[in-house]
N, C-alpha and C. Protein backbone atom coordinates (compact mmCIF):
# COMPACT_ATOMS: atom_id res chain seq x y z
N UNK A 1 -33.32 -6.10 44.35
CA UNK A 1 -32.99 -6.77 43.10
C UNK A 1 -33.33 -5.84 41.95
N UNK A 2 -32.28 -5.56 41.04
CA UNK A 2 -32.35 -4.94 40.03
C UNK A 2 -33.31 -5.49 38.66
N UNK A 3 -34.03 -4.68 38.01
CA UNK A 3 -34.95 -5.45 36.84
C UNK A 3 -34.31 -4.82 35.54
N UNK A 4 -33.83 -5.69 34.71
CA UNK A 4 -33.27 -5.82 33.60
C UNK A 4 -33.67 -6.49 32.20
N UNK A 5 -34.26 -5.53 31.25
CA UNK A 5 -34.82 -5.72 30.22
C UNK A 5 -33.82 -6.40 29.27
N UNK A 6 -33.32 -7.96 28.62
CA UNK A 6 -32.69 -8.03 27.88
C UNK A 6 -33.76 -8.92 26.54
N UNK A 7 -33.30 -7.22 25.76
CA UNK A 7 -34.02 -7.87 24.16
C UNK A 7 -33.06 -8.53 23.15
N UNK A 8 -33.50 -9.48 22.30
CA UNK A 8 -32.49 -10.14 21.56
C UNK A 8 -33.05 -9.85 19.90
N UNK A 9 -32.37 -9.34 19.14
CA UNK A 9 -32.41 -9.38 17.69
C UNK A 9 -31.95 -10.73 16.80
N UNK A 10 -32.29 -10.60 15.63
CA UNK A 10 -32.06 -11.53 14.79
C UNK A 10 -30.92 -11.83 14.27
N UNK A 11 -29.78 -11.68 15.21
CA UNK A 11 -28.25 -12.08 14.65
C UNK A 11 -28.07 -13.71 15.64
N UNK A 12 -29.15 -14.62 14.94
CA UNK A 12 -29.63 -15.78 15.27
C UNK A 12 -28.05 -16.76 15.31
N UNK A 13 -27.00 -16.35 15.30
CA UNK A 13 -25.82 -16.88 15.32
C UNK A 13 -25.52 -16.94 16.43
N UNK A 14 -25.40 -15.54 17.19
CA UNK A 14 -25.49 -15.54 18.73
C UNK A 14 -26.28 -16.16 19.70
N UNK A 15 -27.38 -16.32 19.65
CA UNK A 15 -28.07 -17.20 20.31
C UNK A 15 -27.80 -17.94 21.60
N UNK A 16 -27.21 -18.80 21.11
CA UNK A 16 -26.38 -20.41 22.11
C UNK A 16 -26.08 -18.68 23.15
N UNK A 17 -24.76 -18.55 22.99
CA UNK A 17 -23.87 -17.50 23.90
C UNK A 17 -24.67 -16.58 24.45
N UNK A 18 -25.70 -15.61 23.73
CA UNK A 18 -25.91 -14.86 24.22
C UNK A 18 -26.79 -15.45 25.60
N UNK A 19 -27.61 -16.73 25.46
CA UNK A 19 -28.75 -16.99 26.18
C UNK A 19 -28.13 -17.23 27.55
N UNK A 20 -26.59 -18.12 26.98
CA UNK A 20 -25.26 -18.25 28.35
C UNK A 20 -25.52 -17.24 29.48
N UNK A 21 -25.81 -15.81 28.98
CA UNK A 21 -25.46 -15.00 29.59
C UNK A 21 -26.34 -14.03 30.24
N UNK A 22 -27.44 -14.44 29.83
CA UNK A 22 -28.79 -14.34 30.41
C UNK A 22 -28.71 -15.11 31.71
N UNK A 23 -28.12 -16.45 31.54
CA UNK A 23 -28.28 -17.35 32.42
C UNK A 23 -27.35 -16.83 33.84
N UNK A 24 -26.07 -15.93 33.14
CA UNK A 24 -25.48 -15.76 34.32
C UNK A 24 -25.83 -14.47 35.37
N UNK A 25 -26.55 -13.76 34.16
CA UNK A 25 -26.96 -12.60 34.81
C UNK A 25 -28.27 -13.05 35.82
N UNK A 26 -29.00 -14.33 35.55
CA UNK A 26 -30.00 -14.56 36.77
C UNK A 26 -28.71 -14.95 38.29
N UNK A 27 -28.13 -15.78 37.32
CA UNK A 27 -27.23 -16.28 39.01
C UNK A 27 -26.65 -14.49 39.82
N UNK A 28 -26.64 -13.58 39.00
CA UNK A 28 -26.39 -12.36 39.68
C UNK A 28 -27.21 -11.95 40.21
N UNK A 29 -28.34 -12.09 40.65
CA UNK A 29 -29.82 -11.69 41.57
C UNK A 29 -29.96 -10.83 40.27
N UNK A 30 -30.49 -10.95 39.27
CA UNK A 30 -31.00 -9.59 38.13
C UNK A 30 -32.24 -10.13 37.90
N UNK A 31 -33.34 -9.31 38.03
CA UNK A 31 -34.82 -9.88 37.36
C UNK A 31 -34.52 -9.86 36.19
N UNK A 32 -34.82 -10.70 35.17
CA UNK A 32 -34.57 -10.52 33.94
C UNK A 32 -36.14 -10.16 33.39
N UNK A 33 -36.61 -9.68 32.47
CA UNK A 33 -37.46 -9.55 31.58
C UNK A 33 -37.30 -9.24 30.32
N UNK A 34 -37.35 -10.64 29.17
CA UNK A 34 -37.34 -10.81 28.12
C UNK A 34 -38.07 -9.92 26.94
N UNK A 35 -37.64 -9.60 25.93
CA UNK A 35 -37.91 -9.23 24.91
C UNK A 35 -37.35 -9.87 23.48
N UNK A 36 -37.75 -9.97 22.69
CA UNK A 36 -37.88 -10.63 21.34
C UNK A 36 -38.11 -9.98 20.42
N UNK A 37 -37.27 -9.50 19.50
CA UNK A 37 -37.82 -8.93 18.18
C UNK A 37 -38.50 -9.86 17.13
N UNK A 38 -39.64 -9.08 16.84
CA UNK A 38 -40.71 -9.92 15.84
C UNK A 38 -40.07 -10.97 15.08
N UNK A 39 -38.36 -10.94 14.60
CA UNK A 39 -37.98 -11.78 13.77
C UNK A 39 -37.57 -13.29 14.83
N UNK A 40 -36.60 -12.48 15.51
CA UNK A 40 -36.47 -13.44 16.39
C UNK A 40 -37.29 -14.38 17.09
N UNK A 41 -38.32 -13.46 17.11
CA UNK A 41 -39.57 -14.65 17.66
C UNK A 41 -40.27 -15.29 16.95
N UNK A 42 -40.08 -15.35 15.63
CA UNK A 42 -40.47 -15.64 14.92
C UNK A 42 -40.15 -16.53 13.96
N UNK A 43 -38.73 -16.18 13.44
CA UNK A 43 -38.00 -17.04 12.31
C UNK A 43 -37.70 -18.34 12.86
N UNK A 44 -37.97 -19.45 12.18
CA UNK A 44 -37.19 -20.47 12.41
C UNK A 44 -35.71 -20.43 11.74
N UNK A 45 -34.51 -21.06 11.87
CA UNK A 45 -33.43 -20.67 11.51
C UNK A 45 -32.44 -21.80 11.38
N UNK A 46 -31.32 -21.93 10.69
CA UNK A 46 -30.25 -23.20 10.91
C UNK A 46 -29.81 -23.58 12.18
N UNK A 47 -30.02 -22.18 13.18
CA UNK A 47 -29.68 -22.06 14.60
C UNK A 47 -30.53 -22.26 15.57
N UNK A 48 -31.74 -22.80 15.03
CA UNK A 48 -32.64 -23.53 16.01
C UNK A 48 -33.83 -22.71 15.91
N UNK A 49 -35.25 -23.41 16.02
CA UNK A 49 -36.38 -23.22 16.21
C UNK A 49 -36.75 -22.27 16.74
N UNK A 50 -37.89 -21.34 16.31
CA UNK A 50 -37.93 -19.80 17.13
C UNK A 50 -39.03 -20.24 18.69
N UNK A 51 -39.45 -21.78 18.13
CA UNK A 51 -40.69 -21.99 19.23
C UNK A 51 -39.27 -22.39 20.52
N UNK A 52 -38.67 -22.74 20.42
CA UNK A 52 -37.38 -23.39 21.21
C UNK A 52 -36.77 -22.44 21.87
N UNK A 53 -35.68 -21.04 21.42
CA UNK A 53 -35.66 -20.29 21.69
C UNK A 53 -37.02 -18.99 22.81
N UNK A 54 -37.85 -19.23 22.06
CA UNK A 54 -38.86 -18.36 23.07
C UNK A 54 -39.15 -19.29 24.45
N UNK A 55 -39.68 -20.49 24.47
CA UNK A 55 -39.67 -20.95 25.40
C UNK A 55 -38.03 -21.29 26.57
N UNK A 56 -37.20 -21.31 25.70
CA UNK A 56 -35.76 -21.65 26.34
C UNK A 56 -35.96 -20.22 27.11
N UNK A 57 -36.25 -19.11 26.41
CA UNK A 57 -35.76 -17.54 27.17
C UNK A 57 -37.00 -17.17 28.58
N UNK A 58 -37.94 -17.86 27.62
CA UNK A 58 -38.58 -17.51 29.10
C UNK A 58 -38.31 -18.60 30.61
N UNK A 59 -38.08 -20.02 30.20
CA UNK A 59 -37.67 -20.89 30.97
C UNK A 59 -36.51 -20.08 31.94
N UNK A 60 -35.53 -19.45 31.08
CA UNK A 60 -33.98 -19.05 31.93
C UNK A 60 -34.19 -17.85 33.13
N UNK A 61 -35.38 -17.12 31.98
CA UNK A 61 -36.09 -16.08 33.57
C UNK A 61 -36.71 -15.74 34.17
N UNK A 62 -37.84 -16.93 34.03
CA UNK A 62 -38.83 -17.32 34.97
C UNK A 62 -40.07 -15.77 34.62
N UNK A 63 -39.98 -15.37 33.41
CA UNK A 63 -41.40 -14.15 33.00
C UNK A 63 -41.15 -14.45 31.34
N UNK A 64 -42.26 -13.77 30.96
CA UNK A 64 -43.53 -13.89 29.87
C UNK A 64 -42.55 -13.38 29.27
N UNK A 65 -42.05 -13.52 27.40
CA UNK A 65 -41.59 -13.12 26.60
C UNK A 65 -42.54 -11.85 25.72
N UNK A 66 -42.13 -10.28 26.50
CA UNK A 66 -42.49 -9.22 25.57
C UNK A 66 -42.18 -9.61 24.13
N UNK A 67 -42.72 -9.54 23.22
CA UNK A 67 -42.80 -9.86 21.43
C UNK A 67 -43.31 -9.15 20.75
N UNK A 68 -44.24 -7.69 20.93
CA UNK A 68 -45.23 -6.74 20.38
C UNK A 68 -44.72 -5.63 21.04
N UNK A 69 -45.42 -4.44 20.17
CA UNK A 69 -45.14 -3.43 20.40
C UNK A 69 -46.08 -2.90 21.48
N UNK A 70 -47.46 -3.30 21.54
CA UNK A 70 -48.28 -3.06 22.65
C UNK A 70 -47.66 -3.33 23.46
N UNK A 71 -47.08 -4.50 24.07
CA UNK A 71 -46.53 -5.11 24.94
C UNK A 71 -44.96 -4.63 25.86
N UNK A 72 -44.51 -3.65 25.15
CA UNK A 72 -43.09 -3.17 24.76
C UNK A 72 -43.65 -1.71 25.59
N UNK A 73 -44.74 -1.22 25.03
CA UNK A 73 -44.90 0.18 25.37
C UNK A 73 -44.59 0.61 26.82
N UNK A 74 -45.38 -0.22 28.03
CA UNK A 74 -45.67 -0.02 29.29
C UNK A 74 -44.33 0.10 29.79
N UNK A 75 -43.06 0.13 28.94
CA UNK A 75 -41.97 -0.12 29.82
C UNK A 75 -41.77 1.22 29.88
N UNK A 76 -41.67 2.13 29.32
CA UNK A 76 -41.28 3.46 30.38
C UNK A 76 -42.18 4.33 31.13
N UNK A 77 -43.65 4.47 30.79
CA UNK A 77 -44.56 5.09 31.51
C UNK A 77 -44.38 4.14 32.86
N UNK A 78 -44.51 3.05 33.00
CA UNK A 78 -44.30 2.60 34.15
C UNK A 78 -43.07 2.22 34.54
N UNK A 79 -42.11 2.60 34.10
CA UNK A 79 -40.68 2.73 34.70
C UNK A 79 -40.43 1.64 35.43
N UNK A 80 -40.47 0.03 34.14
CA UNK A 80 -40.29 -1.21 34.33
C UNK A 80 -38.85 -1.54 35.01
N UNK A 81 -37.49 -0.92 34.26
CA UNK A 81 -36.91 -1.30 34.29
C UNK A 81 -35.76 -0.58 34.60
N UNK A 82 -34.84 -1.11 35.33
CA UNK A 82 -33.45 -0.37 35.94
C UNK A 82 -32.78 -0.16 34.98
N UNK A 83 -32.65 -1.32 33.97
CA UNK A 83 -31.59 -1.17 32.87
C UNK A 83 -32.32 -1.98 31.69
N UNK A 84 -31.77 -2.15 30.08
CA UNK A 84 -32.33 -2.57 28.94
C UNK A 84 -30.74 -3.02 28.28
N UNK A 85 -30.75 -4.39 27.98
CA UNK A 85 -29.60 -4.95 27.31
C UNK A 85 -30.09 -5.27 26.04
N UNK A 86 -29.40 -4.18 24.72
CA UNK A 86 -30.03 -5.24 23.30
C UNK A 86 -29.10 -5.95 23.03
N UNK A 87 -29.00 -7.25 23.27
CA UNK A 87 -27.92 -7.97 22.61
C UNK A 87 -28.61 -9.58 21.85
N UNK A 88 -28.07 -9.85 20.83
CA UNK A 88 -27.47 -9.61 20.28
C UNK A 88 -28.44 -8.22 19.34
N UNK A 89 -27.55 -7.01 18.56
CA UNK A 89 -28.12 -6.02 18.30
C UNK A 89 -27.41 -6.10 16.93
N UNK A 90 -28.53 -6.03 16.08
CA UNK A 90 -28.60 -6.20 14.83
C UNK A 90 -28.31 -4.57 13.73
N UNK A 91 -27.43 -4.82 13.08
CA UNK A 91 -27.12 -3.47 11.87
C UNK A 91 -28.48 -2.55 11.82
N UNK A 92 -29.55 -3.32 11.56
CA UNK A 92 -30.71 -2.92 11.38
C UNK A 92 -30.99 -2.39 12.67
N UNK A 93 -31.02 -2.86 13.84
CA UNK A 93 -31.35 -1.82 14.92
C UNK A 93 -30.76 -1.15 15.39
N UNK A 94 -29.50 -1.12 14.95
CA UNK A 94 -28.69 0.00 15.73
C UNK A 94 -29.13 1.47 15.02
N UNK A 95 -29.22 0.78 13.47
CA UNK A 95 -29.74 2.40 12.52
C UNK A 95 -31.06 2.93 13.03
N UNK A 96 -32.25 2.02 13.31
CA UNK A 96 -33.46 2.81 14.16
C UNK A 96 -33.02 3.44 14.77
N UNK A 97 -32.14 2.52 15.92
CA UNK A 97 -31.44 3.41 16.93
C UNK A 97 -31.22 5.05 17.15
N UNK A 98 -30.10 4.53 15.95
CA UNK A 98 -29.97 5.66 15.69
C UNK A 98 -30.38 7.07 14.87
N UNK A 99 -31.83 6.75 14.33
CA UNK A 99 -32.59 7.81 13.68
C UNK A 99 -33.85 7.73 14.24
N UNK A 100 -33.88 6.83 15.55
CA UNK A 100 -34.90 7.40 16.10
C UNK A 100 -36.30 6.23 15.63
N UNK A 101 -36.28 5.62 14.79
CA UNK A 101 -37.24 4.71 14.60
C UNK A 101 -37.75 3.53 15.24
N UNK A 102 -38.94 3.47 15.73
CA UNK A 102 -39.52 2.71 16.70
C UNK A 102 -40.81 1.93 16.28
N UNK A 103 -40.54 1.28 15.16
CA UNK A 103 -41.36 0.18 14.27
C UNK A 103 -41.32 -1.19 14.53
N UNK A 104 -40.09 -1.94 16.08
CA UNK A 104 -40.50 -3.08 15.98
C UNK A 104 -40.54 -3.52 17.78
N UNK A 105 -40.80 -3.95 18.63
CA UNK A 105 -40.94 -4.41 20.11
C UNK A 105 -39.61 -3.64 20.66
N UNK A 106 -38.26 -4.20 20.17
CA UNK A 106 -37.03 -3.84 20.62
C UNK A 106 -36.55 -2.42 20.56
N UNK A 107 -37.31 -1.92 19.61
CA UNK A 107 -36.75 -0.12 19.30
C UNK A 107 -37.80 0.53 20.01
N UNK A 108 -38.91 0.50 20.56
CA UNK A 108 -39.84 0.79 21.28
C UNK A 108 -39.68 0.63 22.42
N UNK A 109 -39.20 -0.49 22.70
CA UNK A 109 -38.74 -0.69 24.45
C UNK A 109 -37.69 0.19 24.45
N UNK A 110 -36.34 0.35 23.81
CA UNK A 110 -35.68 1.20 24.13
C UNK A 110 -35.79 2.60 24.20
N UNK A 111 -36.81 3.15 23.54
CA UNK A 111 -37.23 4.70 23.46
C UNK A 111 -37.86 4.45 24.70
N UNK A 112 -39.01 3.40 25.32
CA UNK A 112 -39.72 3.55 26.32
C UNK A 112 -38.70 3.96 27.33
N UNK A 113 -37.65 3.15 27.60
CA UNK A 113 -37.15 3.15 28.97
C UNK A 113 -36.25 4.50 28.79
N UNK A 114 -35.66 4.67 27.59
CA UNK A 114 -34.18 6.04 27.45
C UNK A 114 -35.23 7.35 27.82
N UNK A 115 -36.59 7.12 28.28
CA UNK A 115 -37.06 8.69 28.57
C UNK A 115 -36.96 8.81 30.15
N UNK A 116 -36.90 7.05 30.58
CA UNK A 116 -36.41 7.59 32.16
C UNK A 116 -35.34 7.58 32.75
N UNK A 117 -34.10 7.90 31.65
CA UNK A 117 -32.93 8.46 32.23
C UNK A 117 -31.98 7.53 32.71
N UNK A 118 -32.28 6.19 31.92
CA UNK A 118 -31.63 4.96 33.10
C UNK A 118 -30.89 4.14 31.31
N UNK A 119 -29.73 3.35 31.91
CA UNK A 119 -29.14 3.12 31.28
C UNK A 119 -29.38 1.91 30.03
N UNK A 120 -28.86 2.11 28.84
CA UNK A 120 -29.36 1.14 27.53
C UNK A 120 -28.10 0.81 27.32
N UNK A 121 -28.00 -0.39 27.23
CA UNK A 121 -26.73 -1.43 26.91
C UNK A 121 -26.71 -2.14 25.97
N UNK A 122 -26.05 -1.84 24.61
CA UNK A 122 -26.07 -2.32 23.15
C UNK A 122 -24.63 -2.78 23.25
N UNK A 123 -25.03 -4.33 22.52
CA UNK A 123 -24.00 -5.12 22.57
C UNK A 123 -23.85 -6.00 20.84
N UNK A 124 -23.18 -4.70 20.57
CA UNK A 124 -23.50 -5.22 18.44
C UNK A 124 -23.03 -6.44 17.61
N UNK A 125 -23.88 -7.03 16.96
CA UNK A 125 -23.56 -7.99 16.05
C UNK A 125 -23.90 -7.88 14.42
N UNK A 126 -23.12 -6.98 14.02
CA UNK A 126 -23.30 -7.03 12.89
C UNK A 126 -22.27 -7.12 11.60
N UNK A 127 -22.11 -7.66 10.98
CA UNK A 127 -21.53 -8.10 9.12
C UNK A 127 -21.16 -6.65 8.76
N UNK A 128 -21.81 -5.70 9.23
CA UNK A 128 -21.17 -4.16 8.23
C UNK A 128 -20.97 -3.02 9.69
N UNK A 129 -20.13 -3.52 10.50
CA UNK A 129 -19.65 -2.21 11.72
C UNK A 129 -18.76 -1.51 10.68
N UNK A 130 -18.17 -1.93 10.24
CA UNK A 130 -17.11 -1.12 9.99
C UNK A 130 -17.44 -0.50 8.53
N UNK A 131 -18.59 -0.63 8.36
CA UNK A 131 -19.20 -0.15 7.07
C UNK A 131 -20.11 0.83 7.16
N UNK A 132 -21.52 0.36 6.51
CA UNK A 132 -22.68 1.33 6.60
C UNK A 132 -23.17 1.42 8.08
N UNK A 133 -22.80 0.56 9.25
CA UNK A 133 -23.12 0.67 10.92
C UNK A 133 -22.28 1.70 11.04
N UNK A 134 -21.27 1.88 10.96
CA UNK A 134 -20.56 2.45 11.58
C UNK A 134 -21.18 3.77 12.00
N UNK A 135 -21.64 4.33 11.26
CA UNK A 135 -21.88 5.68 10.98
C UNK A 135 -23.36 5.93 12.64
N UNK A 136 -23.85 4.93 12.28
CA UNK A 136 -24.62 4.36 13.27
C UNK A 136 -24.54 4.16 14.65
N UNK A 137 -23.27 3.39 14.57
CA UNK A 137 -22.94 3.50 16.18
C UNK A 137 -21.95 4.67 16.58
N UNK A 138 -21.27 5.35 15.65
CA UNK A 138 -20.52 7.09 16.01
C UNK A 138 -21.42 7.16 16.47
N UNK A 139 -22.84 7.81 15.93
CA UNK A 139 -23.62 8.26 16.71
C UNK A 139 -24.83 7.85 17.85
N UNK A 140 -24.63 6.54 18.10
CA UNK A 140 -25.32 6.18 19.43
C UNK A 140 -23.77 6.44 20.46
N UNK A 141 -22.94 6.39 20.42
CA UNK A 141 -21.86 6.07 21.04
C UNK A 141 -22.05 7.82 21.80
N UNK A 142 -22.79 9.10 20.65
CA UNK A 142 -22.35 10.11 22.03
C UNK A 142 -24.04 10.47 22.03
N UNK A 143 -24.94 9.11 22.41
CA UNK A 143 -25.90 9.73 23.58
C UNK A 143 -25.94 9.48 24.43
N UNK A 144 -26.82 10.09 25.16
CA UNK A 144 -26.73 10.21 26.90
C UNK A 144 -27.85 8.52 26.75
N UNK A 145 -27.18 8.27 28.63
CA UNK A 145 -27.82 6.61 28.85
C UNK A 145 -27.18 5.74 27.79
N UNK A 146 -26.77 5.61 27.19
CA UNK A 146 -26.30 4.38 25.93
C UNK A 146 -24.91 4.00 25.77
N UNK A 147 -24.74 2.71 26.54
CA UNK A 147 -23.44 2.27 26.35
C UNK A 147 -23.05 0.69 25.52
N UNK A 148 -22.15 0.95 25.29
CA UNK A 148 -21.86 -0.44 24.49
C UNK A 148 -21.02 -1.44 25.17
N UNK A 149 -21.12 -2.72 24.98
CA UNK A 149 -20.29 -4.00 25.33
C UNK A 149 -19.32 -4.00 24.40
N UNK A 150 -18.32 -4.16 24.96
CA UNK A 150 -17.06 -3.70 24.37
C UNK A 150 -17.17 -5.09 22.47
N UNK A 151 -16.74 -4.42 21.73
CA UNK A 151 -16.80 -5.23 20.28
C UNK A 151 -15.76 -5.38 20.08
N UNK A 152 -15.25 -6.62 18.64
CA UNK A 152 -14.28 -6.90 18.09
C UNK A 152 -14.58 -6.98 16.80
N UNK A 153 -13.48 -7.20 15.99
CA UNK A 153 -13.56 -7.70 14.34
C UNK A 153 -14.08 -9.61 15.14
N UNK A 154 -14.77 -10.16 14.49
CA UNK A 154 -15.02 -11.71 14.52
C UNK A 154 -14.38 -12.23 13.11
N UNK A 155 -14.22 -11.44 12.54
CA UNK A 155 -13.21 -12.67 11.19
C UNK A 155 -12.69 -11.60 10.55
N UNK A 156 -11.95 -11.03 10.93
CA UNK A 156 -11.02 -9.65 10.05
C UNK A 156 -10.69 -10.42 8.86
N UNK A 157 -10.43 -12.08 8.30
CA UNK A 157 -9.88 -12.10 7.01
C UNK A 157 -10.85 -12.15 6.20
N UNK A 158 -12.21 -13.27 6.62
CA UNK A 158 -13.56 -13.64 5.91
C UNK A 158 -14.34 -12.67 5.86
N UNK A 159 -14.60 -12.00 7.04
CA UNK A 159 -15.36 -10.71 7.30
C UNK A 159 -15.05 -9.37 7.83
N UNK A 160 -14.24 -8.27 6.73
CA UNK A 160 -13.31 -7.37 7.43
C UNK A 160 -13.88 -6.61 8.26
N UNK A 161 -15.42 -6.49 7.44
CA UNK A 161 -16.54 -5.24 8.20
C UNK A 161 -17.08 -5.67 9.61
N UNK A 162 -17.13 -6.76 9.57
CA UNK A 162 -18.37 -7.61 10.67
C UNK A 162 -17.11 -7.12 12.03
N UNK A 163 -18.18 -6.98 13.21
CA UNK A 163 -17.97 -6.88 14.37
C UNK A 163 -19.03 -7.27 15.16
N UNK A 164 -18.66 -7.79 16.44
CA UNK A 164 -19.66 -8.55 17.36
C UNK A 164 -19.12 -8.51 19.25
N UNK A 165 -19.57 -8.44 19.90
CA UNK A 165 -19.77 -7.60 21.14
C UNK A 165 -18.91 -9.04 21.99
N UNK A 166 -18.15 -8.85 22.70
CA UNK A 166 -17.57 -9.63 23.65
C UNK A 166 -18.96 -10.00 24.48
N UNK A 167 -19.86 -10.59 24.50
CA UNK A 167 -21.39 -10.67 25.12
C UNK A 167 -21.04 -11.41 27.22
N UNK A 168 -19.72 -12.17 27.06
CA UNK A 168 -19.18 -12.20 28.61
C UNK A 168 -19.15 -10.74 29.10
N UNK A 169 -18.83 -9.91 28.99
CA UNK A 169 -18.84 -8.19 29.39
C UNK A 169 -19.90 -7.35 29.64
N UNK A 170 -21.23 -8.34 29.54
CA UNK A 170 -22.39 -7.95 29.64
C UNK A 170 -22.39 -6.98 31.46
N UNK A 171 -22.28 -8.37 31.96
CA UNK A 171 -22.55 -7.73 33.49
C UNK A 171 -21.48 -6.86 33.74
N UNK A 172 -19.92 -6.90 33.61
CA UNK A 172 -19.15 -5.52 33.65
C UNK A 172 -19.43 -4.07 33.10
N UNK A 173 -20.34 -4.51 31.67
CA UNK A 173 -20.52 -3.30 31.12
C UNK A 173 -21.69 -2.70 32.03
N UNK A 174 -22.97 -3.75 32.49
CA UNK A 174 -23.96 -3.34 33.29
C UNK A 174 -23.24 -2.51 34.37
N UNK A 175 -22.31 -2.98 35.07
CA UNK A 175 -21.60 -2.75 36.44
C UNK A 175 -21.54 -0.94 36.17
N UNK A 176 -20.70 -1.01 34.97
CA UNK A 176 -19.77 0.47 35.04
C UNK A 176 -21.02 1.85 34.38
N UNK A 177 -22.31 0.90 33.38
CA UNK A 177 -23.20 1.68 33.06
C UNK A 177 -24.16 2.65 34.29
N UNK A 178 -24.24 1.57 35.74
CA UNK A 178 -25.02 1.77 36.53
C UNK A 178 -24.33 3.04 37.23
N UNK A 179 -23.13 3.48 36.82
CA UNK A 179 -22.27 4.29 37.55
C UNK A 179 -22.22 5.08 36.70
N UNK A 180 -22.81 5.58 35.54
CA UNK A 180 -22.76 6.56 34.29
C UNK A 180 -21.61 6.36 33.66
N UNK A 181 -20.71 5.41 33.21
CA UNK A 181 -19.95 4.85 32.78
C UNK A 181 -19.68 4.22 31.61
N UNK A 182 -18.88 4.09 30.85
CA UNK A 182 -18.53 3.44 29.61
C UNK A 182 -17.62 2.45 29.73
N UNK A 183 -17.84 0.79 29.65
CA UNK A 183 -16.34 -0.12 30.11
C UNK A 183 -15.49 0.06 29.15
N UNK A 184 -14.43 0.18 29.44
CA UNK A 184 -13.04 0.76 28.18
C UNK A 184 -12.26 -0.96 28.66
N UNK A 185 -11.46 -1.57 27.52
CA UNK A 185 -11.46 -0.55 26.18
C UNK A 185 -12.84 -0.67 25.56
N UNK A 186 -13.29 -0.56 24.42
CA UNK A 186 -15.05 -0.49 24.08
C UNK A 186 -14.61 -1.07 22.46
N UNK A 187 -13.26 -0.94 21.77
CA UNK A 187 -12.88 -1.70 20.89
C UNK A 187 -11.78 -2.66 21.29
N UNK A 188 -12.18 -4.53 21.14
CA UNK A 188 -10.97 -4.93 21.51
C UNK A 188 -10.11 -5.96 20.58
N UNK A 189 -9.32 -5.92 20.36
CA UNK A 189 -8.41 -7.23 19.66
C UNK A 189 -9.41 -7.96 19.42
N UNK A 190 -9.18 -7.89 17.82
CA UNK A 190 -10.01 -9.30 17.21
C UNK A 190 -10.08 -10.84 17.22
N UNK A 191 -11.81 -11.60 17.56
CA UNK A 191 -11.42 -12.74 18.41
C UNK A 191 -10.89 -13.80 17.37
């Protein structure tokens, strides 16, 4: 059985769906082990209670919700995990991401695990892809280990910039990552 780190950011909209898919990835034999960014674990929101959410995530995979950066660290010296899903992945973390900054549980777990060579699966939700992200995900898009869940525009008329990750494509994208792989297409028709 494969062990699979999925951290969730504060694009508290996703939520409901993304947790869907947590759920399906247990019915796939995947150990799951939770992570929470400080906000997420934290904020209460229009989208439901952060005490609700933490307990819902740990309920779905049966282990302790990582939430700290102490807590975050042990994942690559001890080479926790097969794979690391950030979804939903927030504007704001994709830019750590991508400059390297490791100031909150979720950007720390991912530096922990990307030093042992094993695959990171960013699945973006953010209001400005096609804006100030962008620039952001060009450049996660050519490092090594780091693949994305394929994205769309979510409201090309209300929101031209915003893009958000087909989050069903999770386990395909896992599938084709585990094979050094990228699932194409990686941009798709807006939902």
């Amino acid at each position: 059985m494969k062990t699979i780190g999925f951290a969730v950011c504060g694009s508290f909209c996703t939520f409901k769906t993304v947790f869907e898919e947590v759920k399906r990835l247990r019915k796939l034999d995947y150990n799951i082990i939770p992570i929470m960014s400080e906000n997420s674990y934290t904020f209460d929101t229009r989208f439901g209670d952060a005490a609700y959410w933490r307990s819902y995530f740990k309920e779905i995979t049966g282990n302790e919700v990582i939430h700290t950066i102490p807590k975050a660290e042990p994942i690559g010296p001890k080479k926790l995990l097969d794979a690391l899903v950030i979804a939903p992945c927030t504007g704001n973390t994709l830019a750590k991401l991508a400059w390297g900054i490791t100031d909150t549980c979720v950007t720390l777990a991912a530096k922990a695990h990307l030093r042992n060579n094993r695959p990171l699966i960013i699945a973006p939700s953010t209001n400005d892809a096609l804006a100030n992200a962008a620039k952001n995900i060009g450049a996660l898009l050519n490092y090594k280990n780091i693949y994305f869940v394929p994205y769309g525009q979510d409201s090309y008329s209300g929101k031209p910039n915003s893009m958000v990750a087909n989050f069903s494509l999770i386990p395909d994208t896992l599938d084709c990552a585990f094979k050094g792989n990228q699932l194409q297409p990686l941009i798709l028709s807006p939902q």
